[in-house]
PDB file of N, CA and C in Angstrom:
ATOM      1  N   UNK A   1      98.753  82.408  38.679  1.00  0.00           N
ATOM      2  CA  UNK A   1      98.648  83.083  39.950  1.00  0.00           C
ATOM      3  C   UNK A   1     100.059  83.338  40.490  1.00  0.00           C
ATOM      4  N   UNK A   2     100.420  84.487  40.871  1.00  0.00           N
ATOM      5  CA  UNK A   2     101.458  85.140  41.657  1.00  0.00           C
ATOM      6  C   UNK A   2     102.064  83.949  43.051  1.00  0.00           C
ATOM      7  N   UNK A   3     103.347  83.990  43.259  1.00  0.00           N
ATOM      8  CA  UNK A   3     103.402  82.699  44.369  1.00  0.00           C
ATOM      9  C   UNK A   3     102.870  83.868  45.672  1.00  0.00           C
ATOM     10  N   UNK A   4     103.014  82.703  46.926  1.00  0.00           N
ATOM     11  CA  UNK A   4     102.163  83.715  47.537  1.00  0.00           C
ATOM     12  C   UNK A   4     103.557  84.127  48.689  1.00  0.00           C
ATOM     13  N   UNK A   5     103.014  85.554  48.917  1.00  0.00           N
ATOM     14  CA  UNK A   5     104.524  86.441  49.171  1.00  0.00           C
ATOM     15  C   UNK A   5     105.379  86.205  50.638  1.00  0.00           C
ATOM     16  N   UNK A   6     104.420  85.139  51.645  1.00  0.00           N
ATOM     17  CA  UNK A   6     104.921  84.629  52.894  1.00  0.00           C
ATOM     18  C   UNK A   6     105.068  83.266  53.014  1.00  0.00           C
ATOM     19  N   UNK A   7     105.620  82.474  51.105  1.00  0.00           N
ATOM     20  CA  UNK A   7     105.479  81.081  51.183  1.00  0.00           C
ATOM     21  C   UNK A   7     106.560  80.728  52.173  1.00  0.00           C
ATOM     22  N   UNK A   8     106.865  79.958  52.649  1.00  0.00           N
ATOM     23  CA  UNK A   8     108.267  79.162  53.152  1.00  0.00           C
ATOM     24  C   UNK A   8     108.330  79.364  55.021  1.00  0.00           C
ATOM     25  N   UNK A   9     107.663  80.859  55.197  1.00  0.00           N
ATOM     26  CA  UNK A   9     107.927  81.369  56.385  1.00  0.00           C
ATOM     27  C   UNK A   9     107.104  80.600  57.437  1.00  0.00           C
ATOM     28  N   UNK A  10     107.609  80.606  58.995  1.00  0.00           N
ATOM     29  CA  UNK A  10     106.711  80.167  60.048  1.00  0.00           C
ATOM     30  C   UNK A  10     106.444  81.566  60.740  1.00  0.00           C
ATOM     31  N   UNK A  11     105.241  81.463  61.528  1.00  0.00           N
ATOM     32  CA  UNK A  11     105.276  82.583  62.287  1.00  0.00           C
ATOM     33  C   UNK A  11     104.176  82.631  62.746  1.00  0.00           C
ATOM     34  N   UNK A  12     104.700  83.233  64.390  1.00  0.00           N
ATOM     35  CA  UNK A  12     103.837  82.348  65.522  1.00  0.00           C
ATOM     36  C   UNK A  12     102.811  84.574  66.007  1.00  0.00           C
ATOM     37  N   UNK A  13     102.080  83.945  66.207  1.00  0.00           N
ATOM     38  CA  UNK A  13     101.198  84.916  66.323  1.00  0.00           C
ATOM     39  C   UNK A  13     101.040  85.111  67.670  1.00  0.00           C
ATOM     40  N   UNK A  14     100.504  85.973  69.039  1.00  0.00           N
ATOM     41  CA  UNK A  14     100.336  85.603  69.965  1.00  0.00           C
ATOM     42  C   UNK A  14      99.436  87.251  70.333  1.00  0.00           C
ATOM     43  N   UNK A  15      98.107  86.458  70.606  1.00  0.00           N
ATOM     44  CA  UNK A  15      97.379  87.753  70.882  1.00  0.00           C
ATOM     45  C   UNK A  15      96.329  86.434  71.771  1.00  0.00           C
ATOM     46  N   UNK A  16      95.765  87.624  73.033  1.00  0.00           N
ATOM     47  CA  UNK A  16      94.549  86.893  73.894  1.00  0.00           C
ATOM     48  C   UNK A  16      93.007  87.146  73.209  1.00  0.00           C
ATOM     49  N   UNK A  17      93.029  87.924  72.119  1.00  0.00           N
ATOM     50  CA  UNK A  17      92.192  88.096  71.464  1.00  0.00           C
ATOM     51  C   UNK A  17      91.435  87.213  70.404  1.00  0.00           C
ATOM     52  N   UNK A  18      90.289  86.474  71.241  1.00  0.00           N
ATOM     53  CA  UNK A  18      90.080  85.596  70.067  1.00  0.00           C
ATOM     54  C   UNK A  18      89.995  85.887  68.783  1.00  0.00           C
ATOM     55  N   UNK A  19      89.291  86.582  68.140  1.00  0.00           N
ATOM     56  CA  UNK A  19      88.361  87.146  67.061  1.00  0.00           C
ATOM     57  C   UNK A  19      89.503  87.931  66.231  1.00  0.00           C
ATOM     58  N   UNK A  20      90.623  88.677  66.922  1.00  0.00           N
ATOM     59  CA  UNK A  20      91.997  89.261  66.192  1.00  0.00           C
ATOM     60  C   UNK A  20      93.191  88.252  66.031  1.00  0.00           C
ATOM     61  N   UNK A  21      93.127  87.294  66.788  1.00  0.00           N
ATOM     62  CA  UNK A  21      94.035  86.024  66.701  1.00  0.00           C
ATOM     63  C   UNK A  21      93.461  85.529  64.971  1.00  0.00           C
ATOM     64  N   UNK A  22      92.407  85.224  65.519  1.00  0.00           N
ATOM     65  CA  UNK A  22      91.928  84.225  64.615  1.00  0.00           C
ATOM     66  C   UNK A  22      92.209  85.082  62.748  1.00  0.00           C
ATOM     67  N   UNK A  23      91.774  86.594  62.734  1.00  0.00           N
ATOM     68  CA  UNK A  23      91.744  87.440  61.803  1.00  0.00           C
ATOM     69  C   UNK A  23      93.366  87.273  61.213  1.00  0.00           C
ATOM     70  N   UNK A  24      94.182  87.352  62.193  1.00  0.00           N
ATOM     71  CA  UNK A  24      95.521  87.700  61.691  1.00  0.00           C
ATOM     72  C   UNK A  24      96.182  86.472  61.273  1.00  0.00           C
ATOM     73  N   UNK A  25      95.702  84.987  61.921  1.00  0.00           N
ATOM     74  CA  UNK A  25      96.171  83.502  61.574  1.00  0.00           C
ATOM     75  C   UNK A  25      95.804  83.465  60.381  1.00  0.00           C
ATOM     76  N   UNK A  26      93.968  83.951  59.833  1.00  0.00           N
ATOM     77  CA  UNK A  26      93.892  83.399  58.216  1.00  0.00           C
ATOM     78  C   UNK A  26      94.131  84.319  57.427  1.00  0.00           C
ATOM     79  N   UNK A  27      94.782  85.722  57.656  1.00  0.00           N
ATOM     80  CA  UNK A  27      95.212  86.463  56.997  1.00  0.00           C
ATOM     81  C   UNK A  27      96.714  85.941  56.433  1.00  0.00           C
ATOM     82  N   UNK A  28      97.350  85.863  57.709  1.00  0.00           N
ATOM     83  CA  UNK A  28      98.820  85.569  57.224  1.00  0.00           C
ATOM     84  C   UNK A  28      98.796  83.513  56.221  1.00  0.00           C
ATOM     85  N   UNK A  29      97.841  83.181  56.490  1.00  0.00           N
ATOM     86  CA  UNK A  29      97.675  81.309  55.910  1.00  0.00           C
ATOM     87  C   UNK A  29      97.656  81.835  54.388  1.00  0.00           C
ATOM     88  N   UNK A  30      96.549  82.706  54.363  1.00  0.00           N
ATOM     89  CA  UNK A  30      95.946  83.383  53.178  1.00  0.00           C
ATOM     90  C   UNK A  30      97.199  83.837  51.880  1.00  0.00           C
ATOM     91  N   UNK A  31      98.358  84.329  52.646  1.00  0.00           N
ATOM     92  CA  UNK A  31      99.674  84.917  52.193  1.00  0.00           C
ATOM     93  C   UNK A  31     100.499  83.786  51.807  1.00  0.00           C
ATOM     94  N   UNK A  32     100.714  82.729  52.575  1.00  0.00           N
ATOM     95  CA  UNK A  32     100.991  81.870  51.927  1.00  0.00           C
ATOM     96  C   UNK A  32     101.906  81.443  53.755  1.00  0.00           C
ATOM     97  N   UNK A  33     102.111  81.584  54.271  1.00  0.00           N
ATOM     98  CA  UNK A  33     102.983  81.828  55.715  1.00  0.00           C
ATOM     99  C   UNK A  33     102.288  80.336  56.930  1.00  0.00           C
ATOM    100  N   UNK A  34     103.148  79.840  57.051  1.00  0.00           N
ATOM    101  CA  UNK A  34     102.660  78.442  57.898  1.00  0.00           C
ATOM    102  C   UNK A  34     102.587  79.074  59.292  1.00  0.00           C
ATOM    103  N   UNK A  35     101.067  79.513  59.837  1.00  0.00           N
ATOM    104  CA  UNK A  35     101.290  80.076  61.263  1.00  0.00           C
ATOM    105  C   UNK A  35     100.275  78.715  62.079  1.00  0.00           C
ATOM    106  N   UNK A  36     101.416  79.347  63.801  1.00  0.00           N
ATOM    107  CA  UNK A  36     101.132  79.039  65.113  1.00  0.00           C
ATOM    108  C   UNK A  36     100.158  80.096  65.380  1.00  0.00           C
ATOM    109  N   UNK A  37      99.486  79.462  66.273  1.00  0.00           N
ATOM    110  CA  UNK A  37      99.029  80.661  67.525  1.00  0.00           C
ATOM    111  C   UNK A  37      99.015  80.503  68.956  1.00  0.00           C
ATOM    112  N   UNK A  38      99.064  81.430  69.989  1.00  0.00           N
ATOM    113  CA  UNK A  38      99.112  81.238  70.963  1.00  0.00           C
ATOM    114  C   UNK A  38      97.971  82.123  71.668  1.00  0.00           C
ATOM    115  N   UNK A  39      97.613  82.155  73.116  1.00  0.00           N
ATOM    116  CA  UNK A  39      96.699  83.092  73.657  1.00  0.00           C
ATOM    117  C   UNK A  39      96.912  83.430  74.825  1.00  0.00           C
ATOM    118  N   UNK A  40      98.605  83.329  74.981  1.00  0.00           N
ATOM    119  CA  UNK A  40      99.216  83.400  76.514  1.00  0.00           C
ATOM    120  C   UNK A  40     100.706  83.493  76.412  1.00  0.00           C
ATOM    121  N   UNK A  41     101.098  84.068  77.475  1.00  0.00           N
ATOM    122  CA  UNK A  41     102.658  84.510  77.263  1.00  0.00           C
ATOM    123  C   UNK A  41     103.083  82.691  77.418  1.00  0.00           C
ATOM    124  N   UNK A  42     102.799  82.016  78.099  1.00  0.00           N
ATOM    125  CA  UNK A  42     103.177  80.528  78.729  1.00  0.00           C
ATOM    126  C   UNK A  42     102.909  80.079  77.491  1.00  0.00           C
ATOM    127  N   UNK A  43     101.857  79.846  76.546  1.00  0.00           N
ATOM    128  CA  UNK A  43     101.749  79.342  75.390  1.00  0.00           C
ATOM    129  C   UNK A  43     102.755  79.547  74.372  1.00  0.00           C
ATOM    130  N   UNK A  44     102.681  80.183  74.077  1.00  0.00           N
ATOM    131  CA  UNK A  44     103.813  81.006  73.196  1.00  0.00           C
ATOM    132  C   UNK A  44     105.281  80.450  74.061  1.00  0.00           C
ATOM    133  N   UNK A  45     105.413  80.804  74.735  1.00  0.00           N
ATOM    134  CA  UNK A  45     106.986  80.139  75.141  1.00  0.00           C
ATOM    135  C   UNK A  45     107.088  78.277  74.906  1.00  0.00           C
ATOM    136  N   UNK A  46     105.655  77.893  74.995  1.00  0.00           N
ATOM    137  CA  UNK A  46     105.741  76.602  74.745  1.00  0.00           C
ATOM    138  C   UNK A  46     105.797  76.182  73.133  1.00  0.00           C
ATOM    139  N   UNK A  47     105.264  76.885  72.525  1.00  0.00           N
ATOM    140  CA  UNK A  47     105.364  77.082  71.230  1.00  0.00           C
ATOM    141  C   UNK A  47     106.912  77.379  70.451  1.00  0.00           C
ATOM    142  N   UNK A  48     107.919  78.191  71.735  1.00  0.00           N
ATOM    143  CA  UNK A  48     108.671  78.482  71.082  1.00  0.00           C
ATOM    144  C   UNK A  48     109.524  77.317  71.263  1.00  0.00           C
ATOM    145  N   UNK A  49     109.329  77.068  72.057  1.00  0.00           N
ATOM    146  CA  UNK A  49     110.345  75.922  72.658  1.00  0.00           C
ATOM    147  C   UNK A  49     110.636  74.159  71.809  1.00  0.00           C
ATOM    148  N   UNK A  50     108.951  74.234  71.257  1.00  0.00           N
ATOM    149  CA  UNK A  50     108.633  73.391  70.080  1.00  0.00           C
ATOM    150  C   UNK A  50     109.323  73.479  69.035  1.00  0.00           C
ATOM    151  N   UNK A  51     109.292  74.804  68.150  1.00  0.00           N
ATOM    152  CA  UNK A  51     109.565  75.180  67.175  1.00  0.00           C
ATOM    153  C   UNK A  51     110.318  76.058  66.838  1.00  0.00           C
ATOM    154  N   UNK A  52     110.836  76.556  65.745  1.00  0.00           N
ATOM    155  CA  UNK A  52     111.738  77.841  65.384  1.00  0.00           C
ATOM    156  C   UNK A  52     110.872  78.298  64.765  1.00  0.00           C
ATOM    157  N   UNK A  53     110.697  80.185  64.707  1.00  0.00           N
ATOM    158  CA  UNK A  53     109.871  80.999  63.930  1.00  0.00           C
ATOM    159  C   UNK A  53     110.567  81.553  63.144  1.00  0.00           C
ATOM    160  N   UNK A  54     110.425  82.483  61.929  1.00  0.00           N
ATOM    161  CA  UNK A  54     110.756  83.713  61.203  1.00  0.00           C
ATOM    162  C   UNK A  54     110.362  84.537  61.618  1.00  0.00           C
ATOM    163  N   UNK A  55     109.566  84.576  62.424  1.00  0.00           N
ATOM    164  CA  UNK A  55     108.857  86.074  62.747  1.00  0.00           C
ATOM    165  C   UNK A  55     108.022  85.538  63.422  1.00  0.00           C
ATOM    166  N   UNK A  56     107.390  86.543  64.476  1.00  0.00           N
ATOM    167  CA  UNK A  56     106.638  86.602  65.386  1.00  0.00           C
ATOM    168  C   UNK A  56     105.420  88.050  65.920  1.00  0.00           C
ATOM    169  N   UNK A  57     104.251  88.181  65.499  1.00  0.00           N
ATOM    170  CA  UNK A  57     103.560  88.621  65.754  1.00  0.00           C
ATOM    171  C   UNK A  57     102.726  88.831  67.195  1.00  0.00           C
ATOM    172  N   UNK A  58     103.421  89.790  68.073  1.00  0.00           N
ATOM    173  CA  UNK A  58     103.369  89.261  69.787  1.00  0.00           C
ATOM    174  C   UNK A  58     102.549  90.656  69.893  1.00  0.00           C
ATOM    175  N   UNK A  59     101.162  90.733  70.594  1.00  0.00           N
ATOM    176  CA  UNK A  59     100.749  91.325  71.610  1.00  0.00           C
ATOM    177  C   UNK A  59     101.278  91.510  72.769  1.00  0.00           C
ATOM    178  N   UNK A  60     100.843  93.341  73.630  1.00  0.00           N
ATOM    179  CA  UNK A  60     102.259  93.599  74.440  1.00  0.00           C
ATOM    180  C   UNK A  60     101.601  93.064  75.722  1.00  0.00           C
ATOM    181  N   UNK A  61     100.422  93.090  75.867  1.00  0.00           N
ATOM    182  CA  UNK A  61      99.727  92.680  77.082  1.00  0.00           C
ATOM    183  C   UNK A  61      98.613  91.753  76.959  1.00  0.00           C
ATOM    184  N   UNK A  62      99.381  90.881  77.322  1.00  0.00           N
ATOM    185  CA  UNK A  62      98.559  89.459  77.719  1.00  0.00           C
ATOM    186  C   UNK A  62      98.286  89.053  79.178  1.00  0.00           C
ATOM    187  N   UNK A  63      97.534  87.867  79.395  1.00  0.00           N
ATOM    188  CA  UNK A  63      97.279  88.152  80.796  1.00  0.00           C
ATOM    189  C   UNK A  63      98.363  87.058  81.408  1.00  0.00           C
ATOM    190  N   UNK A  64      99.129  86.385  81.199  1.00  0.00           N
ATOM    191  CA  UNK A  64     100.411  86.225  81.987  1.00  0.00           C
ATOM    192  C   UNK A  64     101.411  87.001  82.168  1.00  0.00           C
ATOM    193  N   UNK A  65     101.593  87.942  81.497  1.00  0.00           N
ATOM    194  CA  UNK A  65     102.544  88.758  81.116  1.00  0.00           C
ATOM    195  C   UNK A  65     102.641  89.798  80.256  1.00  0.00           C
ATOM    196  N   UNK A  66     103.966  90.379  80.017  1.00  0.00           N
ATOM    197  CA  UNK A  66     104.152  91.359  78.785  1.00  0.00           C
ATOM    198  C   UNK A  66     104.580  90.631  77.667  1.00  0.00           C
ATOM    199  N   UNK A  67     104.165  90.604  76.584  1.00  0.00           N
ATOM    200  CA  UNK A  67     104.346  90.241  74.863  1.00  0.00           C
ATOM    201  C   UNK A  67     106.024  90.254  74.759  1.00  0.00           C
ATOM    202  N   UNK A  68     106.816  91.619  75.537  1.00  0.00           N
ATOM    203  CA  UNK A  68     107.993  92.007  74.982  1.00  0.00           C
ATOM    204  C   UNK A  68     108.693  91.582  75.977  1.00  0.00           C
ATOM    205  N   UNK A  69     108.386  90.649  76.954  1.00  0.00           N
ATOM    206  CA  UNK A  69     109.249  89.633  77.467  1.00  0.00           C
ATOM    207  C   UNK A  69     109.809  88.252  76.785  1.00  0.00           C
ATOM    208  N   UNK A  70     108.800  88.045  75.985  1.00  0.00           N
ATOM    209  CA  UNK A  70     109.069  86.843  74.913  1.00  0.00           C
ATOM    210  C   UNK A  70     110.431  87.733  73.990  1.00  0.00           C
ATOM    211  N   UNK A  71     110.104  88.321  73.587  1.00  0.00           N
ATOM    212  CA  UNK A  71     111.433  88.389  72.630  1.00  0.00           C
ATOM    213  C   UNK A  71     112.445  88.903  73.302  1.00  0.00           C
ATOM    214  N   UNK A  72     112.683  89.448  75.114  1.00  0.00           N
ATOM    215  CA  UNK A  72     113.726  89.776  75.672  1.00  0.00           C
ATOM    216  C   UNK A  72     114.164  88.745  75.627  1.00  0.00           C
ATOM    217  N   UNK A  73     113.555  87.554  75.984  1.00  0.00           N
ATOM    218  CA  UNK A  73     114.347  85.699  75.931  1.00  0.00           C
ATOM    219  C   UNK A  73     114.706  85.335  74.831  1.00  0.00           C
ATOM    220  N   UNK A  74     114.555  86.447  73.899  1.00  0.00           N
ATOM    221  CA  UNK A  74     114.849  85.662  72.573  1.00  0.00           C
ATOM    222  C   UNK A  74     113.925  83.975  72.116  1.00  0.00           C
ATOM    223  N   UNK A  75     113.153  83.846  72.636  1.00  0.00           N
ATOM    224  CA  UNK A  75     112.576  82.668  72.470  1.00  0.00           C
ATOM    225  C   UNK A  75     112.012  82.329  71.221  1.00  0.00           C
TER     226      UNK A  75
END
């Protein structure tokens, strides 16, 4: 079997969408990629604050906020 093409990576997901959260967490597990999730701009900043990501999969409108405030903080 092929290694899998997102081994090594973290990466934090952040959508208020249960059912698309959940789709895109065992999609990217599936790849091989160690993901977070979040379901709130506050989550996700707590998440970031925990951890370091490779990448980040952010929805733009959540209900604390905008998605593209998280990465104006660089967080």
């Amino acid at each position: 079997m092929p290694p899998a093409p997102l081994a090594g990576l973290t990466v934090l997901v952040v959508d208020d969408e249960p059912l698309l959260r959940r789709h895109l967490v065992a999609t990217l597990e599936r790849l091989g990629a160690d993901v977070s999730s979040a379901d709130s701009l506050g989550a996700a900043r707590r998440h970031a604050a925990q951890s370091g990501f490779d990448f980040a999969l952010v929805d733009v409108h959540l209900p604390d906020g905008l998605g593209i405030d998280l990465l104006k903080e660089k967080a």
